[in-house]
N, C-alpha and C. Protein backbone atom coordinates (compact mmCIF):
# COMPACT_ATOMS: atom_id res chain seq x y z
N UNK A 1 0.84 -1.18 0.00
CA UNK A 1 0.00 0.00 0.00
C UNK A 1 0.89 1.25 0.00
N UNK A 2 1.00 2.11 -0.91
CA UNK A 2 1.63 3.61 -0.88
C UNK A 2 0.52 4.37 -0.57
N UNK A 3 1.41 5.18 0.67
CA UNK A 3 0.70 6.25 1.67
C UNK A 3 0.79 7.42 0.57
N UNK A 4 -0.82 8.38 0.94
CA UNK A 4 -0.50 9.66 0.30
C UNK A 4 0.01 10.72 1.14
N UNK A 5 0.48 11.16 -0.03
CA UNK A 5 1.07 12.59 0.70
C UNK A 5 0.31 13.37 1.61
N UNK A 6 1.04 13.78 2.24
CA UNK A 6 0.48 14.81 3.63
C UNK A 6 0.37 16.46 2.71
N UNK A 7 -1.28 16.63 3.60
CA UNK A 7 -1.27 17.73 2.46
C UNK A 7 -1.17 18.63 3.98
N UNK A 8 -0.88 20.52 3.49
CA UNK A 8 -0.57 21.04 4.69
C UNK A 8 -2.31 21.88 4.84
N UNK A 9 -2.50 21.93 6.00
CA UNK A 9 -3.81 22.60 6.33
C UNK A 9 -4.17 24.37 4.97
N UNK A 10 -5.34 24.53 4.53
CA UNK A 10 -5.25 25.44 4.45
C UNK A 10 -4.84 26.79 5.03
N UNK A 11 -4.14 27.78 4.22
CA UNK A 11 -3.90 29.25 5.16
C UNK A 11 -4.78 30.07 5.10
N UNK A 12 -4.62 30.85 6.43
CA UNK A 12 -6.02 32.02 6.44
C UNK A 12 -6.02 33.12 5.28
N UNK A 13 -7.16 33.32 4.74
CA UNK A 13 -7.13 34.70 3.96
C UNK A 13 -6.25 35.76 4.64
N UNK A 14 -5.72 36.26 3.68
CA UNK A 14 -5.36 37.77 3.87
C UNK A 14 -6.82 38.86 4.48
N UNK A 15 -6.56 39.56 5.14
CA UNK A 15 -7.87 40.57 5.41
C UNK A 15 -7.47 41.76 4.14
N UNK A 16 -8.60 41.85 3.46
CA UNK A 16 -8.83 42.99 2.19
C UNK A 16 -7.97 44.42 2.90
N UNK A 17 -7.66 44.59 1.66
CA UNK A 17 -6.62 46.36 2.18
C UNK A 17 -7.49 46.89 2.56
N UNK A 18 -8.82 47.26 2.30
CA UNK A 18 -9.62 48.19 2.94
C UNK A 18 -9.51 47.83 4.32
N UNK A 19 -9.31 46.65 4.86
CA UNK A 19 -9.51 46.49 6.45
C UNK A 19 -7.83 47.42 7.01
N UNK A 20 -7.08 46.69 5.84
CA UNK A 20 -5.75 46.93 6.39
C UNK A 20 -5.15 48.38 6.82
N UNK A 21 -6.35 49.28 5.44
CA UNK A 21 -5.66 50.58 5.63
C UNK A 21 -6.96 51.70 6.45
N UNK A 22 -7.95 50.68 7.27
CA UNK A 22 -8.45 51.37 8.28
C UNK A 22 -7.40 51.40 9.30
N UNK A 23 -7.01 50.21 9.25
CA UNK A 23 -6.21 50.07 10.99
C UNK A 23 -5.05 50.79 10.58
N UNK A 24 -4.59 51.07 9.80
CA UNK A 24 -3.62 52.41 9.68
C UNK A 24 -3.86 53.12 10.07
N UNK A 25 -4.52 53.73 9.76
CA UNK A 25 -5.76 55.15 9.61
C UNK A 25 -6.04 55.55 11.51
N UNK A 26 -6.49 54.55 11.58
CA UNK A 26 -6.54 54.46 13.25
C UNK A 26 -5.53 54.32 14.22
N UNK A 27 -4.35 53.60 13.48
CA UNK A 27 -3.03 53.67 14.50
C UNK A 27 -2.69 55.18 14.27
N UNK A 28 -3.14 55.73 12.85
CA UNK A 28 -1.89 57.10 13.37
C UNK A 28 -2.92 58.11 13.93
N UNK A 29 -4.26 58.02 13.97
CA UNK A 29 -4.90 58.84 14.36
C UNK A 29 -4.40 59.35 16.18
N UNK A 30 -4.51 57.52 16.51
CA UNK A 30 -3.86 57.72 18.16
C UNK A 30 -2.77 57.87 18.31
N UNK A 31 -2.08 57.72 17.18
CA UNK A 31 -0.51 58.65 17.24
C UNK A 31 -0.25 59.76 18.04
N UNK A 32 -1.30 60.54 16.80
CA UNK A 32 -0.98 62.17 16.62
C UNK A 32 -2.23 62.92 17.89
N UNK A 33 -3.44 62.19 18.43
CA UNK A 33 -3.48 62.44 19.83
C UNK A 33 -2.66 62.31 20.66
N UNK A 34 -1.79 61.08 21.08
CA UNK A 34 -1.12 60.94 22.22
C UNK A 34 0.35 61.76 22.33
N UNK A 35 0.05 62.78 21.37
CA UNK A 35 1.48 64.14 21.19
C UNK A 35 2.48 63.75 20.15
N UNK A 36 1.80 62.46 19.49
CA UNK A 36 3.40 62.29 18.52
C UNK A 36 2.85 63.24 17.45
N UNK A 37 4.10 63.04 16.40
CA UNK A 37 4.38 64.01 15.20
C UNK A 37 4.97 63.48 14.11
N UNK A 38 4.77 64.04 12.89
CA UNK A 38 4.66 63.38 11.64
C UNK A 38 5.65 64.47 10.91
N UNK A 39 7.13 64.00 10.96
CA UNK A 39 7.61 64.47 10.16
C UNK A 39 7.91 64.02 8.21
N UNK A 40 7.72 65.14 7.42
CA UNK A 40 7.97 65.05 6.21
C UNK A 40 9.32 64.71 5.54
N UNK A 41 9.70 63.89 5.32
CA UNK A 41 10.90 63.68 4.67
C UNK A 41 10.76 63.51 3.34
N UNK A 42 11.41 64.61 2.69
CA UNK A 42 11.87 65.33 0.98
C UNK A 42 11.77 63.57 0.54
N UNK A 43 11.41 63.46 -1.09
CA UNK A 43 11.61 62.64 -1.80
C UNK A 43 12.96 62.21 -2.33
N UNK A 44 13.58 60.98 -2.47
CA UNK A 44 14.80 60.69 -2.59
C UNK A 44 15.91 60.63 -1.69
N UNK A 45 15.38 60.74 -0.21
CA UNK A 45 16.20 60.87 0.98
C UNK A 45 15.79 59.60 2.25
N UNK A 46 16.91 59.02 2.24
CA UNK A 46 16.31 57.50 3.14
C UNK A 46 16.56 57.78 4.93
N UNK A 47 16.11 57.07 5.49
CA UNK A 47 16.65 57.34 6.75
C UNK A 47 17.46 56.29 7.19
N UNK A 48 18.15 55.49 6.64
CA UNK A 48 19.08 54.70 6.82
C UNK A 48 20.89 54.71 6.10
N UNK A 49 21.56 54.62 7.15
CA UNK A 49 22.80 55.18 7.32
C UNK A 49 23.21 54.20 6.35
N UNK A 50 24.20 54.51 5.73
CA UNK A 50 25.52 53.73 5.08
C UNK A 50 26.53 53.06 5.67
N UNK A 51 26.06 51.64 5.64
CA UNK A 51 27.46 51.07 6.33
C UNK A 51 29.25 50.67 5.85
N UNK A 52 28.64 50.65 4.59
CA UNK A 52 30.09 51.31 3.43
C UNK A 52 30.41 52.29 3.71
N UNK A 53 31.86 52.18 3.45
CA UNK A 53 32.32 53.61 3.63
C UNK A 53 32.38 53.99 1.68
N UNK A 54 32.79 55.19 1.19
CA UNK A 54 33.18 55.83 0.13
C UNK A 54 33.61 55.12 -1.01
N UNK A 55 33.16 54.98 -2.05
CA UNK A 55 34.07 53.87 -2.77
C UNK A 55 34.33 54.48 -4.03
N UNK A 56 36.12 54.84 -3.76
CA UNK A 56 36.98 55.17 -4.80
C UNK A 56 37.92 54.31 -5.81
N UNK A 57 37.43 54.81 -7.28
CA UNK A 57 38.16 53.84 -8.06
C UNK A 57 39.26 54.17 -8.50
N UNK A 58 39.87 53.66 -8.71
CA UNK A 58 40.96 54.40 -10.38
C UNK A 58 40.97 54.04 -11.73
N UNK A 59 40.83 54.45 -12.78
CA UNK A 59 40.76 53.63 -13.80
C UNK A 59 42.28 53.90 -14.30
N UNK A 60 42.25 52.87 -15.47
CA UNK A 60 43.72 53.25 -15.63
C UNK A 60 45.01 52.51 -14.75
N UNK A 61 46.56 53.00 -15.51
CA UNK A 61 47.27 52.60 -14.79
C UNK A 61 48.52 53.30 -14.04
N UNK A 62 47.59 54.97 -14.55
CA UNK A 62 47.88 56.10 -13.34
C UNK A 62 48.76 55.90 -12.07
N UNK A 63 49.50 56.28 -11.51
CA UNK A 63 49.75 55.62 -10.22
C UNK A 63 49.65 57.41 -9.79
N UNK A 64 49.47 56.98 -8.63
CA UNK A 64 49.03 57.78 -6.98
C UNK A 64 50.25 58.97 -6.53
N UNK A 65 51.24 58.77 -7.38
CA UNK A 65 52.63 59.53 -6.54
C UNK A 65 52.43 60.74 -7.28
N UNK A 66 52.39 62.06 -6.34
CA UNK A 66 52.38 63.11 -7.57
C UNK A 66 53.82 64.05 -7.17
């Protein structure tokens, strides 16, 4: 006798974005009662640091001594 495969339980629906982007809507509402603040940050500007440092090339076979 060959056993069948094990099937895995179904997964729960996703809840529709409309649910998702009430409870947004409502987290920042009690945000911005409980004294927080919503700053604007310009387009094209991240808030995460660079853990590289600078990266300089040379092309060529130039050398460095001047």
């Amino acid at each position: 006798m060959v056993a069948k495969p094990r099937t895995q339980p179904s997964k729960k629906k996703q809840p529709a974005a409309t649910e998702t982007s009430l409870s947004i809507e409502e987290q920042t509402k009690a945000f911005l009662e409980s004294g927080g603040e919503v700053t604007k940050i310009n387009s094209g500007i991240s808030g995460q640091q660079s853990m590289a440092g600078p990266k300089h090339i040379t092309l060529g076979n130039k050398s460095r001594e001047s």
